[in-house]
PDB file of N, CA and C in Angstrom:
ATOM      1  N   UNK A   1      18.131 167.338-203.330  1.00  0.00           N
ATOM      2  CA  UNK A   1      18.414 166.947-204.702  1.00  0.00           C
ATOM      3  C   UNK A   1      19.129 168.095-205.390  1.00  0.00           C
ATOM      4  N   UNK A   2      20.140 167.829-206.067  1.00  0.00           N
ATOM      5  CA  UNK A   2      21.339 169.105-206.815  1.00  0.00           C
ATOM      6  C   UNK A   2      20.661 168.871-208.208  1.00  0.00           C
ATOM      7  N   UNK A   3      20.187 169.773-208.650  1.00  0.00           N
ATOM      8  CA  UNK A   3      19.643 170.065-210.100  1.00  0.00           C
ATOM      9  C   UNK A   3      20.797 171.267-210.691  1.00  0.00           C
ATOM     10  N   UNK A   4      21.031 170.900-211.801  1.00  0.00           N
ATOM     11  CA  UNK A   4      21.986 171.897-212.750  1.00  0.00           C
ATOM     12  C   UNK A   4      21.707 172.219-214.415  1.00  0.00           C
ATOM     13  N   UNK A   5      21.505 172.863-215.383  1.00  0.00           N
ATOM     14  CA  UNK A   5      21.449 173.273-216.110  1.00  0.00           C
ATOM     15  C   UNK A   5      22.613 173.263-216.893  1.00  0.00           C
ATOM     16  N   UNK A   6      23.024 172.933-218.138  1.00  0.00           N
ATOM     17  CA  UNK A   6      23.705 173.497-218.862  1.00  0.00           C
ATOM     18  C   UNK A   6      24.300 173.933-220.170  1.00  0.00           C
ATOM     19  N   UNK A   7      25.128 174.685-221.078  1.00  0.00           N
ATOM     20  CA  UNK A   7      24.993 174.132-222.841  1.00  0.00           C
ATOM     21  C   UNK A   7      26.171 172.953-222.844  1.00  0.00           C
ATOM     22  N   UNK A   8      25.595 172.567-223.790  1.00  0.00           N
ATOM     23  CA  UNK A   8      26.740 171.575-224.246  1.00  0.00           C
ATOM     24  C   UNK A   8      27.688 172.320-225.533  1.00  0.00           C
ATOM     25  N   UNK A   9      28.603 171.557-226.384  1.00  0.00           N
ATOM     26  CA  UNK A   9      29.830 172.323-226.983  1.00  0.00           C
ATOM     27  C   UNK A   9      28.451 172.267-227.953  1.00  0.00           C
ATOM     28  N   UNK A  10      27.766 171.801-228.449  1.00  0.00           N
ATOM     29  CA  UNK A  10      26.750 172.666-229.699  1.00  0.00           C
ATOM     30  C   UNK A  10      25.907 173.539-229.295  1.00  0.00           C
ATOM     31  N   UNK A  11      25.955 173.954-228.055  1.00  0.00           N
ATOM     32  CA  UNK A  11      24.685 175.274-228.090  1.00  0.00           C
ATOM     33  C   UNK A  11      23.318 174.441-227.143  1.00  0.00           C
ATOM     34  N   UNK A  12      23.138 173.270-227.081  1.00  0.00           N
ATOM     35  CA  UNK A  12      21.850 172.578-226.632  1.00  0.00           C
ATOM     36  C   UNK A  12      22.034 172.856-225.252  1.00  0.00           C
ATOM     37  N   UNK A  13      20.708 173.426-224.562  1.00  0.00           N
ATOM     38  CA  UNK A  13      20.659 173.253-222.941  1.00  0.00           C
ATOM     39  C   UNK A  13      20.326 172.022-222.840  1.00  0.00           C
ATOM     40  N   UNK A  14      20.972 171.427-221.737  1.00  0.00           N
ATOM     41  CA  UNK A  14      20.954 169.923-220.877  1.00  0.00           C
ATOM     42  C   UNK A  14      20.454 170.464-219.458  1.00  0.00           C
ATOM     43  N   UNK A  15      19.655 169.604-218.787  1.00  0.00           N
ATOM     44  CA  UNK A  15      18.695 169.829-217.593  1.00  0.00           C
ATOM     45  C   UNK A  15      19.791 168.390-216.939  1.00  0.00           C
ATOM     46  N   UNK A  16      20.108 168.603-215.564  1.00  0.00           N
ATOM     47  CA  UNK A  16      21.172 166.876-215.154  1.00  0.00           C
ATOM     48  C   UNK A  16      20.511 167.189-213.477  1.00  0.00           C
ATOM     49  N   UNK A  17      20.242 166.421-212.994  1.00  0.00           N
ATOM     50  CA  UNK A  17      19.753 166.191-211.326  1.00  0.00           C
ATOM     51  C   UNK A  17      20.284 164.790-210.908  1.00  0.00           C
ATOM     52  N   UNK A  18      20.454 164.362-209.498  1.00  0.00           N
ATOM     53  CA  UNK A  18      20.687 163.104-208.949  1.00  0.00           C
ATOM     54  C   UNK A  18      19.774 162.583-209.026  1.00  0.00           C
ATOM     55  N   UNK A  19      19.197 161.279-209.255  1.00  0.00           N
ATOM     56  CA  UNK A  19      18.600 159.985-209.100  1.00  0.00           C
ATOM     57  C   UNK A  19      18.834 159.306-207.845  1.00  0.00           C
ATOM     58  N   UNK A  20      18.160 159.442-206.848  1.00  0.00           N
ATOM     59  CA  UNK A  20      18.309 158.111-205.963  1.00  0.00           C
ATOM     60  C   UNK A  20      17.222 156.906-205.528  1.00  0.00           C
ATOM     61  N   UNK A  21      17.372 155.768-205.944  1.00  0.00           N
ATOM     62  CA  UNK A  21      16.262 155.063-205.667  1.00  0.00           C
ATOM     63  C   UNK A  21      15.935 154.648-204.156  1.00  0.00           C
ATOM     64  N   UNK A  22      16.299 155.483-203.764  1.00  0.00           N
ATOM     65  CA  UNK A  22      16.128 155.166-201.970  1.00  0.00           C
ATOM     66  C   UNK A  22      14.505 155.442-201.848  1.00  0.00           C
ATOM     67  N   UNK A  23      13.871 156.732-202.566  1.00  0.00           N
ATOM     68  CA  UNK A  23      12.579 157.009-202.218  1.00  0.00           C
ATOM     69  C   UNK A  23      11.790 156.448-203.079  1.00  0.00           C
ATOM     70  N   UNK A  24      11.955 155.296-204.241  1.00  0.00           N
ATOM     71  CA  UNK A  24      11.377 154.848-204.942  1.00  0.00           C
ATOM     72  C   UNK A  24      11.233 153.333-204.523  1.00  0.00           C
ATOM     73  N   UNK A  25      12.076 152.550-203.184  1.00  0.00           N
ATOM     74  CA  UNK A  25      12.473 151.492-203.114  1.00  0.00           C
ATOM     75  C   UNK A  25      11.702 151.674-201.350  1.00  0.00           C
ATOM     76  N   UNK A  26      11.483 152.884-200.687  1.00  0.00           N
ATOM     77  CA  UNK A  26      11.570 153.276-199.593  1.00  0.00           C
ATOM     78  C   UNK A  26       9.851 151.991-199.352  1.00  0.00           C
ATOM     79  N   UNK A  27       9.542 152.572-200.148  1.00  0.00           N
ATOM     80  CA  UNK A  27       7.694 151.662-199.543  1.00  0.00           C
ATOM     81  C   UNK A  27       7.793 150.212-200.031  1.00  0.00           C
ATOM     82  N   UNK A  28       8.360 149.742-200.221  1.00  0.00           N
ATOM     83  CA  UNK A  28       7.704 148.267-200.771  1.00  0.00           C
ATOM     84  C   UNK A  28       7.466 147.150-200.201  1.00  0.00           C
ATOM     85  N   UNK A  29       7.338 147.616-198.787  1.00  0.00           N
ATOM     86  CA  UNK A  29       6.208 146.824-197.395  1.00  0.00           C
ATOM     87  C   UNK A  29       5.534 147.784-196.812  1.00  0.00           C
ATOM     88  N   UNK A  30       4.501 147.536-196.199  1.00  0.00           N
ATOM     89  CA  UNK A  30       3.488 148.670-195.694  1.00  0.00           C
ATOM     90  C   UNK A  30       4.210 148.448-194.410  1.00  0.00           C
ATOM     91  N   UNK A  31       4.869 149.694-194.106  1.00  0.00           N
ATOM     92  CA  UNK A  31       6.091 149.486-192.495  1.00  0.00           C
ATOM     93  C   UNK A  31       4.759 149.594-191.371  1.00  0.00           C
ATOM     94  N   UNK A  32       3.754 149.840-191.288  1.00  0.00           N
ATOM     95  CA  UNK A  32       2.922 149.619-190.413  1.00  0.00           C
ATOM     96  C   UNK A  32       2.158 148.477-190.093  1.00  0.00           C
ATOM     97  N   UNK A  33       2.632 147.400-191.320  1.00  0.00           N
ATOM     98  CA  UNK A  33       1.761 146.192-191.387  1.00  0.00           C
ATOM     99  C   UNK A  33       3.339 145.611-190.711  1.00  0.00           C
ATOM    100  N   UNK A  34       4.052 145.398-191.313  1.00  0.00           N
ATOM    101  CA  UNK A  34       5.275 144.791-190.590  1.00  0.00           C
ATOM    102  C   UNK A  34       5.636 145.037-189.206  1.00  0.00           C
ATOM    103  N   UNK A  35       5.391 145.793-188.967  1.00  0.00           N
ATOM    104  CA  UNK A  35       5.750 146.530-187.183  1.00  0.00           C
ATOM    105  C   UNK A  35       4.653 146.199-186.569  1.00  0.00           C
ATOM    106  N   UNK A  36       3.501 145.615-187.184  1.00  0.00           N
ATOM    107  CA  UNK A  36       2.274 145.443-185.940  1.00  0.00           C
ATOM    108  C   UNK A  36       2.593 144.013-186.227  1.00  0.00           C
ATOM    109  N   UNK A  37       3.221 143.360-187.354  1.00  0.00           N
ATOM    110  CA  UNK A  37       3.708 141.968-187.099  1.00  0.00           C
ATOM    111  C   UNK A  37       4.498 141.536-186.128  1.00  0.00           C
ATOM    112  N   UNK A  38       5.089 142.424-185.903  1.00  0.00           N
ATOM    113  CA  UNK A  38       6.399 142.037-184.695  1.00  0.00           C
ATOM    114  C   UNK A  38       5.966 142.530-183.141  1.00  0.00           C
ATOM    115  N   UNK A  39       4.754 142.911-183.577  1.00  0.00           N
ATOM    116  CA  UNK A  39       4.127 143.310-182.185  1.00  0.00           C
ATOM    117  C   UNK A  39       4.841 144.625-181.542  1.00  0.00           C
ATOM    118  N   UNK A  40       5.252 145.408-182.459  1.00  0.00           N
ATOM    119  CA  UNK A  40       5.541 146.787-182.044  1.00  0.00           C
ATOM    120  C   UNK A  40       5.158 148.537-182.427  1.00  0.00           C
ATOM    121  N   UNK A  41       5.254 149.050-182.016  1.00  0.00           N
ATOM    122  CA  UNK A  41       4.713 150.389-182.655  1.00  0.00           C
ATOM    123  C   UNK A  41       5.495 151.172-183.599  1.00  0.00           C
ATOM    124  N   UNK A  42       5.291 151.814-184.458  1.00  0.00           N
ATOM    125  CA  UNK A  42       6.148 152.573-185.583  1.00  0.00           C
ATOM    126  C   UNK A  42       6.873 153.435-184.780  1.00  0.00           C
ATOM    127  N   UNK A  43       7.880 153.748-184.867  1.00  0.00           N
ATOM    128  CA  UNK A  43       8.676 154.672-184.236  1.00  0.00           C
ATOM    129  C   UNK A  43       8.154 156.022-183.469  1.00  0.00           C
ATOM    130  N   UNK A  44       7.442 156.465-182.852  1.00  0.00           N
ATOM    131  CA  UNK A  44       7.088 158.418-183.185  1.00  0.00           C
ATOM    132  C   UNK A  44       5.685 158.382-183.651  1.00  0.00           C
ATOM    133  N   UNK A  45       4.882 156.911-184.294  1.00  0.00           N
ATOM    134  CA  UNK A  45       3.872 157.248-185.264  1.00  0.00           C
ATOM    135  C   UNK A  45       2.877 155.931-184.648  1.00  0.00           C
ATOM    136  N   UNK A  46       1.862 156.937-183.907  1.00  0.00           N
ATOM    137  CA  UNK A  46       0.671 156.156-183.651  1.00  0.00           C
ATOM    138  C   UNK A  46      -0.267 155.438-184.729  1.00  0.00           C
ATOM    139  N   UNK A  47      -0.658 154.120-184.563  1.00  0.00           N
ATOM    140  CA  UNK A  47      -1.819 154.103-185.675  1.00  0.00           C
ATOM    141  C   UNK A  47      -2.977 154.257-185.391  1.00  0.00           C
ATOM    142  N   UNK A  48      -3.227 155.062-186.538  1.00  0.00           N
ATOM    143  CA  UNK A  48      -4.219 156.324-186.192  1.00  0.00           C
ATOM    144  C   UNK A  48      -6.178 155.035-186.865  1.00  0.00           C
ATOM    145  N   UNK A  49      -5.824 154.252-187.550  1.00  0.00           N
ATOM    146  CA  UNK A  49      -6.656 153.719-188.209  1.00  0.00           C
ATOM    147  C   UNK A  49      -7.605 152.576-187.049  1.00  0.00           C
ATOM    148  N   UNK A  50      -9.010 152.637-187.510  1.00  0.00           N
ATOM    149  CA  UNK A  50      -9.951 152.114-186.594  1.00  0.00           C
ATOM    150  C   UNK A  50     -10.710 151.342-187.374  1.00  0.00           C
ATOM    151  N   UNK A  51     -10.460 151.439-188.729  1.00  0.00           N
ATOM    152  CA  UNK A  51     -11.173 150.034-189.404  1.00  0.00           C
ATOM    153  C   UNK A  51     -10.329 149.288-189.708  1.00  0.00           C
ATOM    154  N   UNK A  52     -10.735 147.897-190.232  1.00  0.00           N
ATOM    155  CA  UNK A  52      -9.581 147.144-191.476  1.00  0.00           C
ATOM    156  C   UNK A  52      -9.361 147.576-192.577  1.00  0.00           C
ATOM    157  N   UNK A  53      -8.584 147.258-193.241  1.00  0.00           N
ATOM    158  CA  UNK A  53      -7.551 147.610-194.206  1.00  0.00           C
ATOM    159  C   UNK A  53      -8.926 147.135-195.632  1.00  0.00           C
ATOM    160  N   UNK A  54      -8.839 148.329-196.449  1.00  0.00           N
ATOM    161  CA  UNK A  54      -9.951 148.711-197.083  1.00  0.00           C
ATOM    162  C   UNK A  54      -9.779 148.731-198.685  1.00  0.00           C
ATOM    163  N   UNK A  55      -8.190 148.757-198.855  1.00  0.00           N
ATOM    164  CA  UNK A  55      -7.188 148.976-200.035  1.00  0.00           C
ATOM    165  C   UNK A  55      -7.645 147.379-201.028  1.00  0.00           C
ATOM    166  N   UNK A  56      -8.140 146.898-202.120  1.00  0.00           N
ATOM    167  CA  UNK A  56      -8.455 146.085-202.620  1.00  0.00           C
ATOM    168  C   UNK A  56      -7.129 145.094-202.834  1.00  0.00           C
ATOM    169  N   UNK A  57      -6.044 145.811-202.816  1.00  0.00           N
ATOM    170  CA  UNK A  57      -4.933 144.853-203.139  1.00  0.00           C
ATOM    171  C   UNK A  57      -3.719 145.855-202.058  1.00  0.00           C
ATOM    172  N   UNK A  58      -3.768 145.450-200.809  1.00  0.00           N
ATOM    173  CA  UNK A  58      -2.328 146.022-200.236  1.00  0.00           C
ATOM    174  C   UNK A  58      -1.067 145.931-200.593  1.00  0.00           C
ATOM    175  N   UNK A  59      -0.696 146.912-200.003  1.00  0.00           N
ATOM    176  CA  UNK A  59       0.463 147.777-200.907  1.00  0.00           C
ATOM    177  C   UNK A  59       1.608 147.064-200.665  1.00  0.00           C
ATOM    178  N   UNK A  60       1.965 146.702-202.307  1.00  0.00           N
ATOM    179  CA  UNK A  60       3.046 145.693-202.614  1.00  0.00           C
ATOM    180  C   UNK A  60       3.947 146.087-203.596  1.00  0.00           C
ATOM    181  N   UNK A  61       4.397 147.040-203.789  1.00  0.00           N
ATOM    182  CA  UNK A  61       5.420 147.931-204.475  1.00  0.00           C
ATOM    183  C   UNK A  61       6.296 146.843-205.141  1.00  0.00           C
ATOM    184  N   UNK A  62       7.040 146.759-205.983  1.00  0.00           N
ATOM    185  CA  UNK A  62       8.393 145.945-206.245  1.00  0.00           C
ATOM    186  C   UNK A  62       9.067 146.587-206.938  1.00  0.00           C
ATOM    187  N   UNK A  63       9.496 147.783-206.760  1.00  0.00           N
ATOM    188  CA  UNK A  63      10.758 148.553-207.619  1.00  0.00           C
ATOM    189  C   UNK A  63      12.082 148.604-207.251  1.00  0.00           C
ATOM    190  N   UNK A  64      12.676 147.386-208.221  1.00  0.00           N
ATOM    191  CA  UNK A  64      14.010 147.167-208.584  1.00  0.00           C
ATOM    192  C   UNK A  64      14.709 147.953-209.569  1.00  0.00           C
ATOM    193  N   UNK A  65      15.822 147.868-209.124  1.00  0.00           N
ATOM    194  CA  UNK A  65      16.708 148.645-210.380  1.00  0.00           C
ATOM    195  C   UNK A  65      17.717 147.644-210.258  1.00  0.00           C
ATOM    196  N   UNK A  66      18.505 148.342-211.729  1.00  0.00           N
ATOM    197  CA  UNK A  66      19.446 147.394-211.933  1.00  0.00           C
ATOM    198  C   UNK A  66      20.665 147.785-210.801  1.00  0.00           C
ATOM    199  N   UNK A  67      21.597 146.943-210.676  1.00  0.00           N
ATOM    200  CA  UNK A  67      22.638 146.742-209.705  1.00  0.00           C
ATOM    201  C   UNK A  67      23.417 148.276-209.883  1.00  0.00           C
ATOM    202  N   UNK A  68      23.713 148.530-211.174  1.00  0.00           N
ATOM    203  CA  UNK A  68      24.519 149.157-211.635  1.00  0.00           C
ATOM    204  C   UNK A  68      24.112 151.044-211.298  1.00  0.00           C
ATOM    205  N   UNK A  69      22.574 151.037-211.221  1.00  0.00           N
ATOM    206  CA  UNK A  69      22.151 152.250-210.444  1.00  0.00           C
ATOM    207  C   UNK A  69      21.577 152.396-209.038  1.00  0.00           C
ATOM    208  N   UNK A  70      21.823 151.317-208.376  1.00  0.00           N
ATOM    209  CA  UNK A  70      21.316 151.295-206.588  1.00  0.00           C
ATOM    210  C   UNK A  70      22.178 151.921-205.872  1.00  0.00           C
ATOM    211  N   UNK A  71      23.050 152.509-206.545  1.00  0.00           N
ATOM    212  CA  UNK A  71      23.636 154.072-205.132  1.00  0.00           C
ATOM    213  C   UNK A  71      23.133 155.291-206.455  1.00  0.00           C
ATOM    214  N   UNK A  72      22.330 155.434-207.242  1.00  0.00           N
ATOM    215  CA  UNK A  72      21.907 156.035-207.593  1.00  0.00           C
ATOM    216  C   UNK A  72      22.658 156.880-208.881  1.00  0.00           C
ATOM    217  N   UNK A  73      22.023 157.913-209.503  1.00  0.00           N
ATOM    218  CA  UNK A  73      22.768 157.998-210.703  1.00  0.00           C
ATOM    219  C   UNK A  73      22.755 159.678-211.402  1.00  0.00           C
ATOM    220  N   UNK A  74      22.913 160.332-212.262  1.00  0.00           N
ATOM    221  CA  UNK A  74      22.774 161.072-213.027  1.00  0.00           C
ATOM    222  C   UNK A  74      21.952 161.207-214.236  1.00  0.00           C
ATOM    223  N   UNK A  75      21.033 161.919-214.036  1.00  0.00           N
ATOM    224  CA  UNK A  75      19.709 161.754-215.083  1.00  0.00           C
ATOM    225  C   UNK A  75      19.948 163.090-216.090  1.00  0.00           C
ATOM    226  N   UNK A  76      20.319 162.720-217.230  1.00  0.00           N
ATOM    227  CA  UNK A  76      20.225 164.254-218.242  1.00  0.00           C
ATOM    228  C   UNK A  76      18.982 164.301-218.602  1.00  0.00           C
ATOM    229  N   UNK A  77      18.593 165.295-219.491  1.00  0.00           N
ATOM    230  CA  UNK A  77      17.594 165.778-220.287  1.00  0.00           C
ATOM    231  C   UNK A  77      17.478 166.525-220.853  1.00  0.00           C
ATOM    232  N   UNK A  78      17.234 166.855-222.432  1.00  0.00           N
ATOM    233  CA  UNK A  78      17.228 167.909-222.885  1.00  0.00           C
ATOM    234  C   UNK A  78      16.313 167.483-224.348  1.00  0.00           C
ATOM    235  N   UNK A  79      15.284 168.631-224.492  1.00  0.00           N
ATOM    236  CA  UNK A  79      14.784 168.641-225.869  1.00  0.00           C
ATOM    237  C   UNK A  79      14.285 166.763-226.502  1.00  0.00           C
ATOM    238  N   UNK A  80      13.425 166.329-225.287  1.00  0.00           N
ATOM    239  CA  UNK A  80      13.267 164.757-225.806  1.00  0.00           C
ATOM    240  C   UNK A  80      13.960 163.727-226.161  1.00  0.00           C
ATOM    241  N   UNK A  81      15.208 164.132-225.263  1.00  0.00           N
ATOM    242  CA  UNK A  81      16.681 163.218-224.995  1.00  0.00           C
ATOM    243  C   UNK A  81      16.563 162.418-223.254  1.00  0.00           C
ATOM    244  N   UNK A  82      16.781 161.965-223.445  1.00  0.00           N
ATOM    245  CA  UNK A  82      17.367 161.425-221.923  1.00  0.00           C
ATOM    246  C   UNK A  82      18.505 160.531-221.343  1.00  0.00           C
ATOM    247  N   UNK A  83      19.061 160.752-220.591  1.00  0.00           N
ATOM    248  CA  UNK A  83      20.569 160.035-220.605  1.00  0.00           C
ATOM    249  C   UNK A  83      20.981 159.596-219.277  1.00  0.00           C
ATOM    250  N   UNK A  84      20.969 158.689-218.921  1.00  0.00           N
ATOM    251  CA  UNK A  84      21.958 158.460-217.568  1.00  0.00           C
ATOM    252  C   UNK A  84      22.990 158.024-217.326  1.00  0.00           C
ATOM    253  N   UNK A  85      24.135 157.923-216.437  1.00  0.00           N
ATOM    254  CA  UNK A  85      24.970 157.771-215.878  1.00  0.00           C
ATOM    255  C   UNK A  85      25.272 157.282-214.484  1.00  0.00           C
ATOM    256  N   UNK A  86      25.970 156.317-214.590  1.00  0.00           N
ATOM    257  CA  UNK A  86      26.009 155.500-213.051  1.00  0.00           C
ATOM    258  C   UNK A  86      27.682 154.733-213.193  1.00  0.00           C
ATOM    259  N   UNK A  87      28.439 154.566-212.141  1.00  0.00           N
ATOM    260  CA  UNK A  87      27.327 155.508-210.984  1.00  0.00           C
ATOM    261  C   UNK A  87      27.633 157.055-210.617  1.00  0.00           C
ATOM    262  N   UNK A  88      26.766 157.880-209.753  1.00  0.00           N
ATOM    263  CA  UNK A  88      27.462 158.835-209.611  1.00  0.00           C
ATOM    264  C   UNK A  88      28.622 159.338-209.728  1.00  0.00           C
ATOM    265  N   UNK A  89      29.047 160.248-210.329  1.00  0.00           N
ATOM    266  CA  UNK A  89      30.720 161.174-210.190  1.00  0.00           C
ATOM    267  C   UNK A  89      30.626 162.494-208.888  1.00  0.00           C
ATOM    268  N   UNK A  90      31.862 161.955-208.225  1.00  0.00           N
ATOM    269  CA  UNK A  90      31.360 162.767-207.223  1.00  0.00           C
ATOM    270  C   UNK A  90      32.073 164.062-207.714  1.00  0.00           C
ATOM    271  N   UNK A  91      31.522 165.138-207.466  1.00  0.00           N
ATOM    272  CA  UNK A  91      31.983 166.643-207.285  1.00  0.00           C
ATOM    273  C   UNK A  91      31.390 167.086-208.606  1.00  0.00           C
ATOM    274  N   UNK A  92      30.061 166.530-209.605  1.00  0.00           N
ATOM    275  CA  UNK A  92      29.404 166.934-210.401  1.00  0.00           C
ATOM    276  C   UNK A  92      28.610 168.613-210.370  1.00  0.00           C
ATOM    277  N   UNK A  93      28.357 168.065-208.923  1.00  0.00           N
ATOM    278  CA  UNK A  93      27.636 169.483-208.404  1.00  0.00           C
ATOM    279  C   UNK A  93      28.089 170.827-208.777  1.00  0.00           C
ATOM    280  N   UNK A  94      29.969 170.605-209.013  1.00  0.00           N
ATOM    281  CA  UNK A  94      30.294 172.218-208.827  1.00  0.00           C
ATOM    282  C   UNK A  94      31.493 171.863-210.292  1.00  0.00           C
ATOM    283  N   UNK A  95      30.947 171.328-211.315  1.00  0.00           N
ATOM    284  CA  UNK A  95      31.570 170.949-212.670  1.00  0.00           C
ATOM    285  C   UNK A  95      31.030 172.043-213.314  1.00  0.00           C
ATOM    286  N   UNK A  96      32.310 171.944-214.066  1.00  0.00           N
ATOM    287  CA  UNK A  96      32.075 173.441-215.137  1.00  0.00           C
ATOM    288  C   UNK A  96      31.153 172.752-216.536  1.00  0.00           C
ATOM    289  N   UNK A  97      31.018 173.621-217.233  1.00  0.00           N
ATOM    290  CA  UNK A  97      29.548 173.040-218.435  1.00  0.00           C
ATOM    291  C   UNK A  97      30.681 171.671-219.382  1.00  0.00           C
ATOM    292  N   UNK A  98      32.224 171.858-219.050  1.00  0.00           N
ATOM    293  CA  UNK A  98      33.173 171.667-219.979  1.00  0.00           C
ATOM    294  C   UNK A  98      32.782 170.011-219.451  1.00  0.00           C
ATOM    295  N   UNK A  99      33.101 170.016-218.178  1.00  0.00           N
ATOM    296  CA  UNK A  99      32.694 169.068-217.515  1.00  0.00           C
ATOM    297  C   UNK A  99      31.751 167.634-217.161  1.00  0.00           C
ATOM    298  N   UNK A 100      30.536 168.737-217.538  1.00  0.00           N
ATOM    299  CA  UNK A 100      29.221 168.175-217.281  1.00  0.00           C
ATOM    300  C   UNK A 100      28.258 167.641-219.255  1.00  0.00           C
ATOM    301  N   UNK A 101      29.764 168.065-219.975  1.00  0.00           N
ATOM    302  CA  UNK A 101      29.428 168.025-221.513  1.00  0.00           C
ATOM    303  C   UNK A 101      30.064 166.359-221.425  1.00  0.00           C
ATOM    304  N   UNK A 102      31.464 166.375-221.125  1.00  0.00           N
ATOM    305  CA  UNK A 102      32.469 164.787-220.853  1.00  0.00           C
ATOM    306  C   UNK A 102      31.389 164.273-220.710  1.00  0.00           C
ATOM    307  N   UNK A 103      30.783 164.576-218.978  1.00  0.00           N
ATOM    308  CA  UNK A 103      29.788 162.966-218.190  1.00  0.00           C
ATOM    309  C   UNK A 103      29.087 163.080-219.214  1.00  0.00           C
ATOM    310  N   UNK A 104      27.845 163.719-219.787  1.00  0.00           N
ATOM    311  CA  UNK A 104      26.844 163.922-220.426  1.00  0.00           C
ATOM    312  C   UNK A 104      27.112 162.563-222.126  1.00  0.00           C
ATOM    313  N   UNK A 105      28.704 162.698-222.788  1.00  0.00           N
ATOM    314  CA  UNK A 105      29.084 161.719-223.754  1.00  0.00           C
ATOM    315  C   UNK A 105      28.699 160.424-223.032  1.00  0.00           C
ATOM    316  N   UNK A 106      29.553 160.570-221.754  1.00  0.00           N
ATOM    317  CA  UNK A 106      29.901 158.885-221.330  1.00  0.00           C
ATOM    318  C   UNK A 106      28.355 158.493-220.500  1.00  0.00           C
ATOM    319  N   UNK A 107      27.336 159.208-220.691  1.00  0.00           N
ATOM    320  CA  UNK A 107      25.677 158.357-220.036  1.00  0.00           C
ATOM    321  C   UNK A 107      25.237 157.748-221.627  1.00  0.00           C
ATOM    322  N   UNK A 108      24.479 156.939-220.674  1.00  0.00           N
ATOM    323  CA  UNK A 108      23.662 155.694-221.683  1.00  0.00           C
ATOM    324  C   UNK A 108      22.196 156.152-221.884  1.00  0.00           C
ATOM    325  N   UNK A 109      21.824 156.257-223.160  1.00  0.00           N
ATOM    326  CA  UNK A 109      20.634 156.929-223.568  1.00  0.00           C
ATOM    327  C   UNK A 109      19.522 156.037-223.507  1.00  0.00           C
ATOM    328  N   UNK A 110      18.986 156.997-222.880  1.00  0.00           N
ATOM    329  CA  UNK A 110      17.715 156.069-222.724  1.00  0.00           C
ATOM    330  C   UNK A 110      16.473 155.751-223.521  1.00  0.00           C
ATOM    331  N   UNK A 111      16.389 154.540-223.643  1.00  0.00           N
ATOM    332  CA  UNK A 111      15.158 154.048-224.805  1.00  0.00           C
ATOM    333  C   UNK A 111      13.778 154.755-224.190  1.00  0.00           C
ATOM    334  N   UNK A 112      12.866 155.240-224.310  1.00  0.00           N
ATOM    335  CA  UNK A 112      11.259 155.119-223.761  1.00  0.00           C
ATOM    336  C   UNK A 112      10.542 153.568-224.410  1.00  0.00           C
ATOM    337  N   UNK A 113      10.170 153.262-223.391  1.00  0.00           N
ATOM    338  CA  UNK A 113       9.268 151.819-223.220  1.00  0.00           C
ATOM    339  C   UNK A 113       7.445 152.467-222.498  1.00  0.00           C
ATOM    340  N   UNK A 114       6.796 151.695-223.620  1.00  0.00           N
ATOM    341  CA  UNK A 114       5.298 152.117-223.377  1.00  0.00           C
ATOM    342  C   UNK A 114       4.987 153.481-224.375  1.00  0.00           C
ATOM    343  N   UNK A 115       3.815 153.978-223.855  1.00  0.00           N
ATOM    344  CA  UNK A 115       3.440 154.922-224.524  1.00  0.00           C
ATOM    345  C   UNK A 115       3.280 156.372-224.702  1.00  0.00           C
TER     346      UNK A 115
END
């Protein structure tokens, strides 16, 4: 993950890292329940378990994102701001602050939902 720091043209530090929902999307079947469905073994990975499944509600993940961030995105932050951008710009990594001030206008601010 490329994490960067930077000021913007008023003086504010901005915190910006990649977003990818690959590891947020990665579980949402238990790959050991599916692979003993098909009557095969996990790759490399014995199952190690000798009772039944003990979990009150097995693990059923459903984290979607919208279309528009599934190759993943640019997350700002600064001072109880938050901002993203999608989709990625490539060569962000090695953008000057002049740079990373532009993307930082053109992300969509993010509401907080809940509490």
């Amino acid at each position: 993950m490329s994490y960067r720091t930077f000021l913007d043209s008023t003086g504010k530090r901005w915190e910006v890292w990649l977003v990818t929902p690959a590891a947020a999307e990665r579980r949402k079947v238990d790959r050991r329940a599916a692979a003993a469905a098909r009557g095969e073994e996990l790759q490399g990975f014995a199952d190690r378990r000798r009772t039944p499944e003990r979990r009150k509600s097995p693990f059923r993940r459903n984290v979607e994102v919208a279309s528009e961030y599934s190759n993943g995105w640019l997350c700002f932050e600064s001072e109880g701001e938050k901002r993203r951008l999608a989709p990625m710009p490539p060569g962000w990594e090695e953008a000057g602050p002049d740079r990373l001030s532009t993307l930082l206008q053109a992300a969509k601010r993010v509401v907080k939902c809940g509490p």
